[in-house]
PDB file of N, CA and C in Angstrom:
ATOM      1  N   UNK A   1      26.097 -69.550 -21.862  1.00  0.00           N
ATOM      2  CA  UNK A   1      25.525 -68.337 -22.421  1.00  0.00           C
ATOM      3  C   UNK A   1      25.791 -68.296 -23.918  1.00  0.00           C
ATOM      4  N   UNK A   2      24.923 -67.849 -24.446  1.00  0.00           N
ATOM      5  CA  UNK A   2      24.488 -67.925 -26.064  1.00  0.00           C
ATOM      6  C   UNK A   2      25.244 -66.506 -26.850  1.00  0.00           C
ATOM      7  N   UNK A   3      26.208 -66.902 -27.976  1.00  0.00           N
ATOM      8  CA  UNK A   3      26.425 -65.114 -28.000  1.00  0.00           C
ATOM      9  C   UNK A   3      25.322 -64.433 -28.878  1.00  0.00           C
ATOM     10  N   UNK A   4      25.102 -63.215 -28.885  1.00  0.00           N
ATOM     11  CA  UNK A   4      24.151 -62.730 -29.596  1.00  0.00           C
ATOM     12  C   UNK A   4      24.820 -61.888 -30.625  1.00  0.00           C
ATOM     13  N   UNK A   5      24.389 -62.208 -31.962  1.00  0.00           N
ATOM     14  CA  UNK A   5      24.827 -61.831 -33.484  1.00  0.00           C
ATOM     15  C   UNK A   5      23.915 -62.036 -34.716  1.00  0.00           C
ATOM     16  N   UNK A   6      23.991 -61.095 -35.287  1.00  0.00           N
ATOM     17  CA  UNK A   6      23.161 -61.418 -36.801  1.00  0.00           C
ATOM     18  C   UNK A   6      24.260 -61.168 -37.730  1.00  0.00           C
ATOM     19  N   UNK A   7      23.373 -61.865 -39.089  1.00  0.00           N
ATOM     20  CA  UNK A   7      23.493 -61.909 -40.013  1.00  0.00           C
ATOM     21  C   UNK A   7      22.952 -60.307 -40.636  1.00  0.00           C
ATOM     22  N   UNK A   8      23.473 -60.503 -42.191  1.00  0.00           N
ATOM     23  CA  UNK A   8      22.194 -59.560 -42.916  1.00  0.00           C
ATOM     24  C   UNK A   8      21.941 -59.259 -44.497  1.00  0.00           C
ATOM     25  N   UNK A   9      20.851 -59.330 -45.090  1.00  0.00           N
ATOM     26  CA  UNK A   9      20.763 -60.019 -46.143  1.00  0.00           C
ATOM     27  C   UNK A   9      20.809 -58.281 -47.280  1.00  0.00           C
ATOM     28  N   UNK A  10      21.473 -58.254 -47.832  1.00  0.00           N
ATOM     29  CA  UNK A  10      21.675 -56.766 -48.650  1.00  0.00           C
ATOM     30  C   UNK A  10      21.044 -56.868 -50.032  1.00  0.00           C
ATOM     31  N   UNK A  11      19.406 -56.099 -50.126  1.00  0.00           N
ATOM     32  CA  UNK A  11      18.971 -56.882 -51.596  1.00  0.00           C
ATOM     33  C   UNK A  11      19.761 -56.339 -52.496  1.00  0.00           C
ATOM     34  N   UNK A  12      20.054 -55.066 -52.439  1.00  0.00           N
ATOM     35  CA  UNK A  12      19.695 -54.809 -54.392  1.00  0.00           C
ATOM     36  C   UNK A  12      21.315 -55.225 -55.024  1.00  0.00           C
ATOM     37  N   UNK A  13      22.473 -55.534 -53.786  1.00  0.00           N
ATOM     38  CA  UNK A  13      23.783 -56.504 -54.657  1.00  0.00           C
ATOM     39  C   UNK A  13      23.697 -57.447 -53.998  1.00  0.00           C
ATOM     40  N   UNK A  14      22.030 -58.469 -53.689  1.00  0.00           N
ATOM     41  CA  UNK A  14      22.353 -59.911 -53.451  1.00  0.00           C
ATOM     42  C   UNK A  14      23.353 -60.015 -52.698  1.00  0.00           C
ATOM     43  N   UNK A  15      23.973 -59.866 -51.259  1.00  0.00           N
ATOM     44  CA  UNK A  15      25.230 -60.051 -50.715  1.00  0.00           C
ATOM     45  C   UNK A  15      24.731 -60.496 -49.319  1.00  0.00           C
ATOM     46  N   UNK A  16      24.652 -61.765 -48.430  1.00  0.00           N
ATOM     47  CA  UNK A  16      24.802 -61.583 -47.414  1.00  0.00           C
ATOM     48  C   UNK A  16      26.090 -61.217 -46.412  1.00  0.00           C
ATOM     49  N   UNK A  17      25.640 -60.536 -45.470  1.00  0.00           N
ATOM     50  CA  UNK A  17      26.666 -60.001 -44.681  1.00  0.00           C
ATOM     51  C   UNK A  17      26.616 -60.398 -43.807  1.00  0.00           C
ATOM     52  N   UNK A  18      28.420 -61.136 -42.971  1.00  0.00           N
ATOM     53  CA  UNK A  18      28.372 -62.034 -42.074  1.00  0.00           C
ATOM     54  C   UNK A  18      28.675 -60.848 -40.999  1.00  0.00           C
ATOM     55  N   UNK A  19      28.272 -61.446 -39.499  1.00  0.00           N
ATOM     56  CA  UNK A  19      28.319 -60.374 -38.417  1.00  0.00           C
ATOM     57  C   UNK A  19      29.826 -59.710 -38.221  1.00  0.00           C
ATOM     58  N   UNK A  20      30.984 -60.160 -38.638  1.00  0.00           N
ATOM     59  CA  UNK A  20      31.771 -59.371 -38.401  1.00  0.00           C
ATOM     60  C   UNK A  20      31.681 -58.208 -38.960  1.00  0.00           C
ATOM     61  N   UNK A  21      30.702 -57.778 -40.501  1.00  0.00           N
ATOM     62  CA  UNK A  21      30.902 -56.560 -41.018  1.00  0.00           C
ATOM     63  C   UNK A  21      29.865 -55.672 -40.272  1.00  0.00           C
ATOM     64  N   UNK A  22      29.205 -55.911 -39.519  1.00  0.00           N
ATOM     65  CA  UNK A  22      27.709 -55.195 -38.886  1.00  0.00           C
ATOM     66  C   UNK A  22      28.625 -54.794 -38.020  1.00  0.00           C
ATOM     67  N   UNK A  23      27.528 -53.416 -37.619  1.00  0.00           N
ATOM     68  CA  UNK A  23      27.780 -52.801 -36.042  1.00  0.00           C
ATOM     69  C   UNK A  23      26.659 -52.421 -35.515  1.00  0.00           C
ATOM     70  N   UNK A  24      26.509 -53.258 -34.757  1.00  0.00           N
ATOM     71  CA  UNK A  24      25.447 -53.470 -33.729  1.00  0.00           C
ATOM     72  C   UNK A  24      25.290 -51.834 -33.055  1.00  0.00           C
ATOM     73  N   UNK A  25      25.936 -51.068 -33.038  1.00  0.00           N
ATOM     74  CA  UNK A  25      25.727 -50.014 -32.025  1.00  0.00           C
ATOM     75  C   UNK A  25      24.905 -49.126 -33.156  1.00  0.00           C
ATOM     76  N   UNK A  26      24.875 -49.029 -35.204  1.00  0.00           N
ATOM     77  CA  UNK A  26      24.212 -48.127 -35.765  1.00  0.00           C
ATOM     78  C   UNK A  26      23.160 -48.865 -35.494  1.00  0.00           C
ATOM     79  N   UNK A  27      22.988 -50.531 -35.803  1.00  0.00           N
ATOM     80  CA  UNK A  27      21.630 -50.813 -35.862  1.00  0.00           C
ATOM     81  C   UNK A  27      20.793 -50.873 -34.645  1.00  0.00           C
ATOM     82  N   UNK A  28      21.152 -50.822 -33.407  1.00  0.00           N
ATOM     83  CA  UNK A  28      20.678 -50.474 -32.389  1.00  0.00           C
ATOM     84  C   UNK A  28      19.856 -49.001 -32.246  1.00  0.00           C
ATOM     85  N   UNK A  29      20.180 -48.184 -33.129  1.00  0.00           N
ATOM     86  CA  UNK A  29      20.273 -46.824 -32.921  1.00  0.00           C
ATOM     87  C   UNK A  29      19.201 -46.747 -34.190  1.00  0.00           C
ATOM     88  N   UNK A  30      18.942 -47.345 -34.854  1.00  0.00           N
ATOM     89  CA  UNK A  30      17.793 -47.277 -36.093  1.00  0.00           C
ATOM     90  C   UNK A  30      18.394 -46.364 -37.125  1.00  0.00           C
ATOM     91  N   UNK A  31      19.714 -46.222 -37.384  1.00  0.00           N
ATOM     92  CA  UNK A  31      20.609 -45.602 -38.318  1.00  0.00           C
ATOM     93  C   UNK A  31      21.032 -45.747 -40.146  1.00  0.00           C
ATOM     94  N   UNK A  32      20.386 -45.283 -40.189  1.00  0.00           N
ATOM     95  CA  UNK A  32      21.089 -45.394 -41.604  1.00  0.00           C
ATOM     96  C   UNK A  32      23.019 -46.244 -41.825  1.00  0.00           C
ATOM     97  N   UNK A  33      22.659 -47.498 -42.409  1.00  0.00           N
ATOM     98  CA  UNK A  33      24.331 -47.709 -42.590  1.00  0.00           C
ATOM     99  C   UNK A  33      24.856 -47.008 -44.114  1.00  0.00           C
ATOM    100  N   UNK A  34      26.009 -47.116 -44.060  1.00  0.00           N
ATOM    101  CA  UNK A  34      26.381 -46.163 -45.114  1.00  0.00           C
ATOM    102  C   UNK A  34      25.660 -47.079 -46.486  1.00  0.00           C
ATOM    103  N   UNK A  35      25.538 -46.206 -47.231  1.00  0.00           N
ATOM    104  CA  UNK A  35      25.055 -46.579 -48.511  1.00  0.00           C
ATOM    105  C   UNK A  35      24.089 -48.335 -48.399  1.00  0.00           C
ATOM    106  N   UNK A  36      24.404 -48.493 -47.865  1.00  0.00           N
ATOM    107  CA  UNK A  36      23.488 -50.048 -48.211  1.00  0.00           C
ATOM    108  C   UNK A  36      21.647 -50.307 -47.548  1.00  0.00           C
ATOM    109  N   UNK A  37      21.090 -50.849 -47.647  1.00  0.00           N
ATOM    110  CA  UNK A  37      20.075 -51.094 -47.426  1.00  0.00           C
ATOM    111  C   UNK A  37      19.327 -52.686 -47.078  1.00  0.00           C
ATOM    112  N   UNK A  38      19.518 -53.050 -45.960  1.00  0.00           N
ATOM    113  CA  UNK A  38      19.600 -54.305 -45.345  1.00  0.00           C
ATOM    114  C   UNK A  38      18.525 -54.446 -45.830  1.00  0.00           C
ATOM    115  N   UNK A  39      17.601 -55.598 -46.037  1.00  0.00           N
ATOM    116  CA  UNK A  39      16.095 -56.171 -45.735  1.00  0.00           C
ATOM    117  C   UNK A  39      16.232 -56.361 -44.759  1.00  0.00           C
ATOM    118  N   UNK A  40      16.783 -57.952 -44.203  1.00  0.00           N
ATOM    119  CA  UNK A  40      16.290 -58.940 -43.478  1.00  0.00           C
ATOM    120  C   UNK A  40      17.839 -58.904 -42.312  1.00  0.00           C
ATOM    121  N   UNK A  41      17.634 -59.002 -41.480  1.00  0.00           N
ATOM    122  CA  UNK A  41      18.475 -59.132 -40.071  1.00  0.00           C
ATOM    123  C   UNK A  41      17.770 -60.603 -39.481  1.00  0.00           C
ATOM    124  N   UNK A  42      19.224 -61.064 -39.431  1.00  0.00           N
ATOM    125  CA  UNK A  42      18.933 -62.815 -38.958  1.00  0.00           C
ATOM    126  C   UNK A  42      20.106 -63.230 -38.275  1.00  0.00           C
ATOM    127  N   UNK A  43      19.265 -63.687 -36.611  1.00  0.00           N
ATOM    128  CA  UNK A  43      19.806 -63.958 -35.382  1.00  0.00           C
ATOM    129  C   UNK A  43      20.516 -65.580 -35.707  1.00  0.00           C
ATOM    130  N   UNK A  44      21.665 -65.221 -35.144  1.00  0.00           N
ATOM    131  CA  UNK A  44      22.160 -66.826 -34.520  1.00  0.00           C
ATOM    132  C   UNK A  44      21.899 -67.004 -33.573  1.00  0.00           C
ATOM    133  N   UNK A  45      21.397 -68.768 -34.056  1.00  0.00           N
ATOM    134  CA  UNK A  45      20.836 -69.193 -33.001  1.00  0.00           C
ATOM    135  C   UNK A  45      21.505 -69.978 -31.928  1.00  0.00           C
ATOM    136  N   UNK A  46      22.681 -70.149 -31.783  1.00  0.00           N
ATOM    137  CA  UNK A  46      23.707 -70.778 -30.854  1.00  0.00           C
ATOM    138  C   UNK A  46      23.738 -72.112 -31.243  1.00  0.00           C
ATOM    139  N   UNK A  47      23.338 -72.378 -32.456  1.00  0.00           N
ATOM    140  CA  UNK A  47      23.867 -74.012 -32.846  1.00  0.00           C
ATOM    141  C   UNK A  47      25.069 -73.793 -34.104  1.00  0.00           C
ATOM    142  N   UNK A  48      25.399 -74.991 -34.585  1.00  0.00           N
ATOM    143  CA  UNK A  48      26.238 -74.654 -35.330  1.00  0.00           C
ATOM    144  C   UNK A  48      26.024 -76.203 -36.053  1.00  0.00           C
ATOM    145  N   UNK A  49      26.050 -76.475 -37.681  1.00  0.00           N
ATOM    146  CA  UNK A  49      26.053 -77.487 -38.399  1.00  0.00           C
ATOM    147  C   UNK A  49      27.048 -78.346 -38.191  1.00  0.00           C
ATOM    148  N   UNK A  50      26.874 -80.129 -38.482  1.00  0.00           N
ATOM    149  CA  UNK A  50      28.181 -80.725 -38.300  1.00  0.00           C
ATOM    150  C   UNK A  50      29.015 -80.253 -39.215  1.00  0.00           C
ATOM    151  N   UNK A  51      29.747 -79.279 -40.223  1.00  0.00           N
ATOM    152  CA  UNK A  51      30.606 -79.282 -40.671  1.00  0.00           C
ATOM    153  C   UNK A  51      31.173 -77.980 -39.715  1.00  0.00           C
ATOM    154  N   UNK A  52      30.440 -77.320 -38.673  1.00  0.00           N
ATOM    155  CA  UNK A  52      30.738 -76.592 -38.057  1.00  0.00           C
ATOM    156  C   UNK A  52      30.330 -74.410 -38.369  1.00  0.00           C
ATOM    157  N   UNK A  53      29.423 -74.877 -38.946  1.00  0.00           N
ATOM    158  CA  UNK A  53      29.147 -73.923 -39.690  1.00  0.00           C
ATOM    159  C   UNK A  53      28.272 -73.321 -38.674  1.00  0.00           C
ATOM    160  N   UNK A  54      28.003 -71.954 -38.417  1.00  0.00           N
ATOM    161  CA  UNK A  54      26.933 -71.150 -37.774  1.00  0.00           C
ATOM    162  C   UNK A  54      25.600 -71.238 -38.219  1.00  0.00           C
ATOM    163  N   UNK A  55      24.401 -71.361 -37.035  1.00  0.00           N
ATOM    164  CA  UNK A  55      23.103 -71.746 -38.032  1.00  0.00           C
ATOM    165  C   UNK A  55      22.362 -70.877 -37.973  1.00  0.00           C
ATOM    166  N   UNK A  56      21.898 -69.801 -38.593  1.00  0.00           N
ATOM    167  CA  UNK A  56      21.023 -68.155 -38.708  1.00  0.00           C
ATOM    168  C   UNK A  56      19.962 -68.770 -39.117  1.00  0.00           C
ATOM    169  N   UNK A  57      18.801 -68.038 -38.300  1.00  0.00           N
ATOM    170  CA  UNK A  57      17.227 -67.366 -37.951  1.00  0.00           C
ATOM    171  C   UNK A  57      17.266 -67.806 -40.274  1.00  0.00           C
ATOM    172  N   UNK A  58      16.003 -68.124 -40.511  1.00  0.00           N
ATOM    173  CA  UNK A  58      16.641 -68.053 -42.372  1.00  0.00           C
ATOM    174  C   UNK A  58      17.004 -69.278 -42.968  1.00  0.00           C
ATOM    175  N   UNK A  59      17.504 -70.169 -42.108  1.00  0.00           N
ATOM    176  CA  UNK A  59      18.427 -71.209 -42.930  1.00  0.00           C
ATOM    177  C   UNK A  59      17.758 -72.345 -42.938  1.00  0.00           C
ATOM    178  N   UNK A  60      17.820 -73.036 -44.225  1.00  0.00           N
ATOM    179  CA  UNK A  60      17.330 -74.151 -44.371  1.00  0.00           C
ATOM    180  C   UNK A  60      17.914 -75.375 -43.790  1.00  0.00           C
ATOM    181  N   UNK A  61      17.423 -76.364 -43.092  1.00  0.00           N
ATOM    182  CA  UNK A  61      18.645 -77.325 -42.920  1.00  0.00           C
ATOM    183  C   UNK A  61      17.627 -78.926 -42.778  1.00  0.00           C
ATOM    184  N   UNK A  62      19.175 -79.757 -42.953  1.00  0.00           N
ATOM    185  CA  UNK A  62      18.428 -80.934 -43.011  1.00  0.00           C
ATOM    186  C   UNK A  62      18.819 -81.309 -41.042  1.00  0.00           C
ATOM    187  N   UNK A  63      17.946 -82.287 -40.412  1.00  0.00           N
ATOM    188  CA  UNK A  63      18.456 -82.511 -39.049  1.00  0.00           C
ATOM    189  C   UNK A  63      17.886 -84.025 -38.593  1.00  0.00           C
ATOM    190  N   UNK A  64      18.798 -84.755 -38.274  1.00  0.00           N
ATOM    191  CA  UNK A  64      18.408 -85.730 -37.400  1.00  0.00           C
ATOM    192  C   UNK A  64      18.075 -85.914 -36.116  1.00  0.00           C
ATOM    193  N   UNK A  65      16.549 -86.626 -36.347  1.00  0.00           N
ATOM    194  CA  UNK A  65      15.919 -86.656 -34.502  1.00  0.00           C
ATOM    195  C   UNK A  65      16.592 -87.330 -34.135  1.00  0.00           C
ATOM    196  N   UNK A  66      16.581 -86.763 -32.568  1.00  0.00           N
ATOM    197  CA  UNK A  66      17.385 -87.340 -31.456  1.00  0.00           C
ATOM    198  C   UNK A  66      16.845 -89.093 -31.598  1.00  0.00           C
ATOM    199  N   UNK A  67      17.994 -89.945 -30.816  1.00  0.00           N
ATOM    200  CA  UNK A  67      17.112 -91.392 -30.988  1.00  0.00           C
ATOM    201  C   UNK A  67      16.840 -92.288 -32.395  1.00  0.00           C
ATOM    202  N   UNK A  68      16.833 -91.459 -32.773  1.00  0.00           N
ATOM    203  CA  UNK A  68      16.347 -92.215 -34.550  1.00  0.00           C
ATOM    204  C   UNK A  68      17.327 -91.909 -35.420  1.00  0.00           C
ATOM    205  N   UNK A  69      17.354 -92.212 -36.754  1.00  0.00           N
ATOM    206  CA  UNK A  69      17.513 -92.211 -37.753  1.00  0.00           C
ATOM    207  C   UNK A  69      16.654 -91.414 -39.013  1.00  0.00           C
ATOM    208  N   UNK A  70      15.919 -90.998 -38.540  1.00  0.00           N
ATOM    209  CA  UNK A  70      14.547 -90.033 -39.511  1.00  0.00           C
ATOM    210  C   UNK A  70      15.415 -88.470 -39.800  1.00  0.00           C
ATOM    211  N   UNK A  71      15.093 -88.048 -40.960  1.00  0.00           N
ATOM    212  CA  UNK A  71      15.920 -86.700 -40.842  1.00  0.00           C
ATOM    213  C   UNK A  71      14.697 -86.127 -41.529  1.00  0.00           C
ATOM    214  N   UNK A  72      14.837 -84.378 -41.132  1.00  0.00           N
ATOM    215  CA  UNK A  72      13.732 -83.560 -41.125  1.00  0.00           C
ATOM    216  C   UNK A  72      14.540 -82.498 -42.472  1.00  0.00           C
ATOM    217  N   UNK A  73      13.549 -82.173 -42.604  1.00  0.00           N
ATOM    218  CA  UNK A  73      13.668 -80.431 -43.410  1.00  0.00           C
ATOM    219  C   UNK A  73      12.749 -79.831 -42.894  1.00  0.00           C
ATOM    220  N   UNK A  74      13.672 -78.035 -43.182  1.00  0.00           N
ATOM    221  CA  UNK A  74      13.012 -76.993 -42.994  1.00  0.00           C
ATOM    222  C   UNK A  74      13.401 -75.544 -42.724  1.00  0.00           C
ATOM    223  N   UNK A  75      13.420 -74.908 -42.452  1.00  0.00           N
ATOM    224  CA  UNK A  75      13.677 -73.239 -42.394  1.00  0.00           C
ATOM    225  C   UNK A  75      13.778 -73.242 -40.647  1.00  0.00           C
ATOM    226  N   UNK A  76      14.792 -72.288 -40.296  1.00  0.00           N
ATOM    227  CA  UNK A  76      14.780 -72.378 -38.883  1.00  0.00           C
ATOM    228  C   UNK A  76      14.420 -70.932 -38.601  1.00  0.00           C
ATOM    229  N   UNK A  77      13.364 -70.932 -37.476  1.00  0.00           N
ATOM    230  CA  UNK A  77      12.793 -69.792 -37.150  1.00  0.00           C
ATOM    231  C   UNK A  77      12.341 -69.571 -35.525  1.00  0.00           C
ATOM    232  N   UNK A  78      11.872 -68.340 -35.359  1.00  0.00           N
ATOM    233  CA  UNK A  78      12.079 -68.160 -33.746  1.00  0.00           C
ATOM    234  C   UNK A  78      10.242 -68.445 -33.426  1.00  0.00           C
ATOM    235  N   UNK A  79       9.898 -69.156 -32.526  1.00  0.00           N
ATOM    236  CA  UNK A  79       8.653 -68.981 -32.134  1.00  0.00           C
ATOM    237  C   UNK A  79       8.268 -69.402 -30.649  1.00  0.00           C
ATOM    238  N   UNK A  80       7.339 -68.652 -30.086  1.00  0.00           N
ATOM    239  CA  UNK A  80       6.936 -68.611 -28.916  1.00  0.00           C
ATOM    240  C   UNK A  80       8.289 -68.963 -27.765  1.00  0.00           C
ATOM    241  N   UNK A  81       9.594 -67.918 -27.774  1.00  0.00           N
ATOM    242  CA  UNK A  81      10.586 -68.397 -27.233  1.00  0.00           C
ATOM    243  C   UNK A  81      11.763 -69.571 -27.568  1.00  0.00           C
ATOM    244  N   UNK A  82      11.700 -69.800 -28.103  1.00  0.00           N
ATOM    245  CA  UNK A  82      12.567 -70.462 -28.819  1.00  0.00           C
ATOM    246  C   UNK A  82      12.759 -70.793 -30.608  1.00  0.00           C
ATOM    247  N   UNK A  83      13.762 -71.474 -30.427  1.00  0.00           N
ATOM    248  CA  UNK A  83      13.945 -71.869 -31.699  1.00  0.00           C
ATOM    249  C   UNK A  83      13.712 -73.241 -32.731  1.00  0.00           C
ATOM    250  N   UNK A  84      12.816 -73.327 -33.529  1.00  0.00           N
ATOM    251  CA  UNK A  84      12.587 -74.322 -34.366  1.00  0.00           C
ATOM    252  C   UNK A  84      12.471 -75.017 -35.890  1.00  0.00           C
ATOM    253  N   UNK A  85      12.387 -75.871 -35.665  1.00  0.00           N
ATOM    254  CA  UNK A  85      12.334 -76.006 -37.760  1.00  0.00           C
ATOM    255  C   UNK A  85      11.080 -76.584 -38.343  1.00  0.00           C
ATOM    256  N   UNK A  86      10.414 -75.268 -39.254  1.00  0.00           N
ATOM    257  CA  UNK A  86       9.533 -75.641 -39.414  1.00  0.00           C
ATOM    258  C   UNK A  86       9.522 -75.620 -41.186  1.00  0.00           C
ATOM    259  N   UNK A  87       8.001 -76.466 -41.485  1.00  0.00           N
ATOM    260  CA  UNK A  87       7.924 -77.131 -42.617  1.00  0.00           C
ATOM    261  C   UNK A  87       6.629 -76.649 -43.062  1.00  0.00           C
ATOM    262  N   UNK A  88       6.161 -76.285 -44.354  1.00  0.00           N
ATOM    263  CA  UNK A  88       4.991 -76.134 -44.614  1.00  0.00           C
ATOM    264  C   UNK A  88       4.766 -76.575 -45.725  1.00  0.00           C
ATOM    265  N   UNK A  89       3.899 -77.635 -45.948  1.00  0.00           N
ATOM    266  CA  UNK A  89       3.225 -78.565 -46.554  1.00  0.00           C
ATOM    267  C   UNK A  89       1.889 -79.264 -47.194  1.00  0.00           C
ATOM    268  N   UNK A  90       2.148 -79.322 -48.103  1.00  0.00           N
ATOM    269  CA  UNK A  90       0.183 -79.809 -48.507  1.00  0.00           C
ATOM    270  C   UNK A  90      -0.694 -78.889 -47.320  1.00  0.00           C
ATOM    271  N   UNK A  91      -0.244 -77.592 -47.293  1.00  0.00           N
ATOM    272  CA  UNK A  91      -1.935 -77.280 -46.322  1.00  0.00           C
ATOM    273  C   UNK A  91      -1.334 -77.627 -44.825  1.00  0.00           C
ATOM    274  N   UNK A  92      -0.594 -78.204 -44.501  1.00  0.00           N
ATOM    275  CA  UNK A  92      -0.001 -78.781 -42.945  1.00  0.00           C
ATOM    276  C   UNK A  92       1.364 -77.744 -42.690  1.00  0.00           C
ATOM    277  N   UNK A  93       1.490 -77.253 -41.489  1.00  0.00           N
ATOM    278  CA  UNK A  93       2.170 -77.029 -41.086  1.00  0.00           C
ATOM    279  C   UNK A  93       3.179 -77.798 -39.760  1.00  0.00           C
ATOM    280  N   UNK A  94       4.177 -77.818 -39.931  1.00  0.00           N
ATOM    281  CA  UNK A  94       4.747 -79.055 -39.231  1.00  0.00           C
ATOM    282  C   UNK A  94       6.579 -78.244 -38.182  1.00  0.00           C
ATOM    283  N   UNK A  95       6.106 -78.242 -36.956  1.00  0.00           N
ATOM    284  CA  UNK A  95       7.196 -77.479 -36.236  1.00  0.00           C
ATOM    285  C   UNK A  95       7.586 -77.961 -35.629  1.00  0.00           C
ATOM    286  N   UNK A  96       9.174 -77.839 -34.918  1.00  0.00           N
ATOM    287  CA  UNK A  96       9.498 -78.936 -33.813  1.00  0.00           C
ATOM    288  C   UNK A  96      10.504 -77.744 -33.034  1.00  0.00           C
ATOM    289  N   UNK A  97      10.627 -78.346 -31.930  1.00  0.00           N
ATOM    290  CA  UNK A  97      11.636 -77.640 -31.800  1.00  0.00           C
ATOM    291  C   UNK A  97      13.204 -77.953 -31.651  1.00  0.00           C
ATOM    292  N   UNK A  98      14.181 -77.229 -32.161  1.00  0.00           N
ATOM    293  CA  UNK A  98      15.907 -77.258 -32.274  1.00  0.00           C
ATOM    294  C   UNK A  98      16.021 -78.168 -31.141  1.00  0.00           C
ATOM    295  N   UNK A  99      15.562 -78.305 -30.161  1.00  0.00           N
ATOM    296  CA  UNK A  99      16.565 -79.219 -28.908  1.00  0.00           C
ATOM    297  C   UNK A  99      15.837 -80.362 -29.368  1.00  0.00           C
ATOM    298  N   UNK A 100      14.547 -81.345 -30.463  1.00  0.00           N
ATOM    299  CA  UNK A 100      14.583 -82.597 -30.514  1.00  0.00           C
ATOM    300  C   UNK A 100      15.689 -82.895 -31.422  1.00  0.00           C
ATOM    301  N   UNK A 101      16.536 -82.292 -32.018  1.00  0.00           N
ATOM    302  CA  UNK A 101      17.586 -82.736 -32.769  1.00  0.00           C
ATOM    303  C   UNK A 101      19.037 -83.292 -32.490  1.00  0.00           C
ATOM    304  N   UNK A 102      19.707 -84.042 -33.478  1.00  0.00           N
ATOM    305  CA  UNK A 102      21.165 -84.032 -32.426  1.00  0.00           C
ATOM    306  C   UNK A 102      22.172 -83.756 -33.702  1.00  0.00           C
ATOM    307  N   UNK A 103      21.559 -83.528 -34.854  1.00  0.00           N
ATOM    308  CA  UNK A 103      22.429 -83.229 -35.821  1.00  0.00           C
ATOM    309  C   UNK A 103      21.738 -82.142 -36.857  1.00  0.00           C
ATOM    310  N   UNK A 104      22.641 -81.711 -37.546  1.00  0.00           N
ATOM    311  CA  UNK A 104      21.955 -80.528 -38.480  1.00  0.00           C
ATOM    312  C   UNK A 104      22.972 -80.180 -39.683  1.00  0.00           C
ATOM    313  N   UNK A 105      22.316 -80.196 -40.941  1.00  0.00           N
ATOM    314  CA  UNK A 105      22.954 -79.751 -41.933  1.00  0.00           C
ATOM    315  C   UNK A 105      22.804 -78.711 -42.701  1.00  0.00           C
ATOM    316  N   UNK A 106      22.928 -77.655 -42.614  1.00  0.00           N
ATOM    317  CA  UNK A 106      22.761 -76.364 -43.578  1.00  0.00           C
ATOM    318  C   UNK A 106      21.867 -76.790 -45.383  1.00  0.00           C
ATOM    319  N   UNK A 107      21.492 -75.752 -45.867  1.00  0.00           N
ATOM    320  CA  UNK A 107      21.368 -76.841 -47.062  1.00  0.00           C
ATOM    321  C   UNK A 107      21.066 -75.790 -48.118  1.00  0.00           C
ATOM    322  N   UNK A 108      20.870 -74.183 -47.246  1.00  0.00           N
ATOM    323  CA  UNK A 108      20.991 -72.837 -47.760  1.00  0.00           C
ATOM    324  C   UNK A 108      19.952 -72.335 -47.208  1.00  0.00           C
ATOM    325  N   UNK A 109      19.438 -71.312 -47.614  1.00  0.00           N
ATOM    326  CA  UNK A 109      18.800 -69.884 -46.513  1.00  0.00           C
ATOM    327  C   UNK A 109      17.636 -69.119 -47.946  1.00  0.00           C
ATOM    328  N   UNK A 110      16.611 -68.221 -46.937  1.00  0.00           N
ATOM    329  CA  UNK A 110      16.022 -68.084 -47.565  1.00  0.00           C
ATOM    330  C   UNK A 110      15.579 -66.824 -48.684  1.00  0.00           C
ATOM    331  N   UNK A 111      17.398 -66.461 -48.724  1.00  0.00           N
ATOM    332  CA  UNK A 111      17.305 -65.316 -49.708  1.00  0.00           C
ATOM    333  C   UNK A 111      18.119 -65.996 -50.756  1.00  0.00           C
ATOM    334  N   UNK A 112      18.970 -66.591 -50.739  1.00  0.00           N
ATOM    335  CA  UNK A 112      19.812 -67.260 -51.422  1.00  0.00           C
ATOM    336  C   UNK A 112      19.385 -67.997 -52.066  1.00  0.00           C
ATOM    337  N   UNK A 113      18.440 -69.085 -51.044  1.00  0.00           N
ATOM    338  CA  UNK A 113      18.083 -70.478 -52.118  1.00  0.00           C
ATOM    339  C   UNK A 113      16.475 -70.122 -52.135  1.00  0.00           C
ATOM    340  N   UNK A 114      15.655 -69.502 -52.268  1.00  0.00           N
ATOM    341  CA  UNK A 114      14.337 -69.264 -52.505  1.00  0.00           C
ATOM    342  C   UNK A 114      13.620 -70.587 -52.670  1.00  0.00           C
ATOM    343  N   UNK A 115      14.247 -71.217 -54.038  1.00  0.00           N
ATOM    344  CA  UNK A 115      13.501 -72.301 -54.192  1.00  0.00           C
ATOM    345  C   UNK A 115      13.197 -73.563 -52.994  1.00  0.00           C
ATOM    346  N   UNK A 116      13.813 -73.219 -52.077  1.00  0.00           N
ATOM    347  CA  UNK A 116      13.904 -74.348 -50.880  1.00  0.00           C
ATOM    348  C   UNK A 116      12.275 -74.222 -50.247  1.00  0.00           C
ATOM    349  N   UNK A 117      11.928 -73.178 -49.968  1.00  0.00           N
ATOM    350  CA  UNK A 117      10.493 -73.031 -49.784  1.00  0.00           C
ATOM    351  C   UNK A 117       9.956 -73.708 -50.315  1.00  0.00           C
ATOM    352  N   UNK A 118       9.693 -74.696 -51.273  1.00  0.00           N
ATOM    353  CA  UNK A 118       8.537 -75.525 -51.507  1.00  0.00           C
ATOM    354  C   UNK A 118       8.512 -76.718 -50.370  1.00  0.00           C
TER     355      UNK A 118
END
């Protein structure tokens, strides 16, 4: 079983906030948190990078296919039930999903590192 936790991205002091500072029971409740103003709420996805790092809904990462030696980029995001890393490119869009992988490297997220989107 997968635990369920977000992240959350705080614009106007640039701060992400790791799930220990959230409480799931205001944002459940559609509550105002004190003074701050979240944008973006981003799920973990029950993997974690080889340096052991947690990998959030947002994050850019590099990953090696299972079997091979080929490594991917891309933004990890939720679609049609699961979770995947996708790429968008010359006009192509390019998705796979998290279980063809057997490794994964963080490489930053998409409030932080903006520029990774190209």
């Amino acid at each position: 079983m997968r635990e369920i936790k977000f992240r959350a991205w705080q614009d106007e002091e640039k701060i992400m906030f790791e799930p220990e500072h959230i409480n799931c029971y205001q944002m459940a409740r559609h509550s105002k948190w004190p003074e701050r103003q979240f944008r973006d709420l981003m799920q973990y996805t029950g993997l974690k990078d080889k340096n052991g790092k947690e990998i959030y809904e947002g994050d850019y990462v590099k990953c090696r296919v299972k079997n091979k030696d080929d490594w991917h980029e891309g933004q990890i995001k939720f679609n049609r039930s699961s979770w995947v890393v996708f790429k968008y490119t010359k006009g192509h869009c390019f998705m796979r999903r998290t279980s063809a992988y057997r490794e994964y490297e963080i490489i930053g997220n998409i409030h932080e590192n903006p520029e990774l989107i190209k």
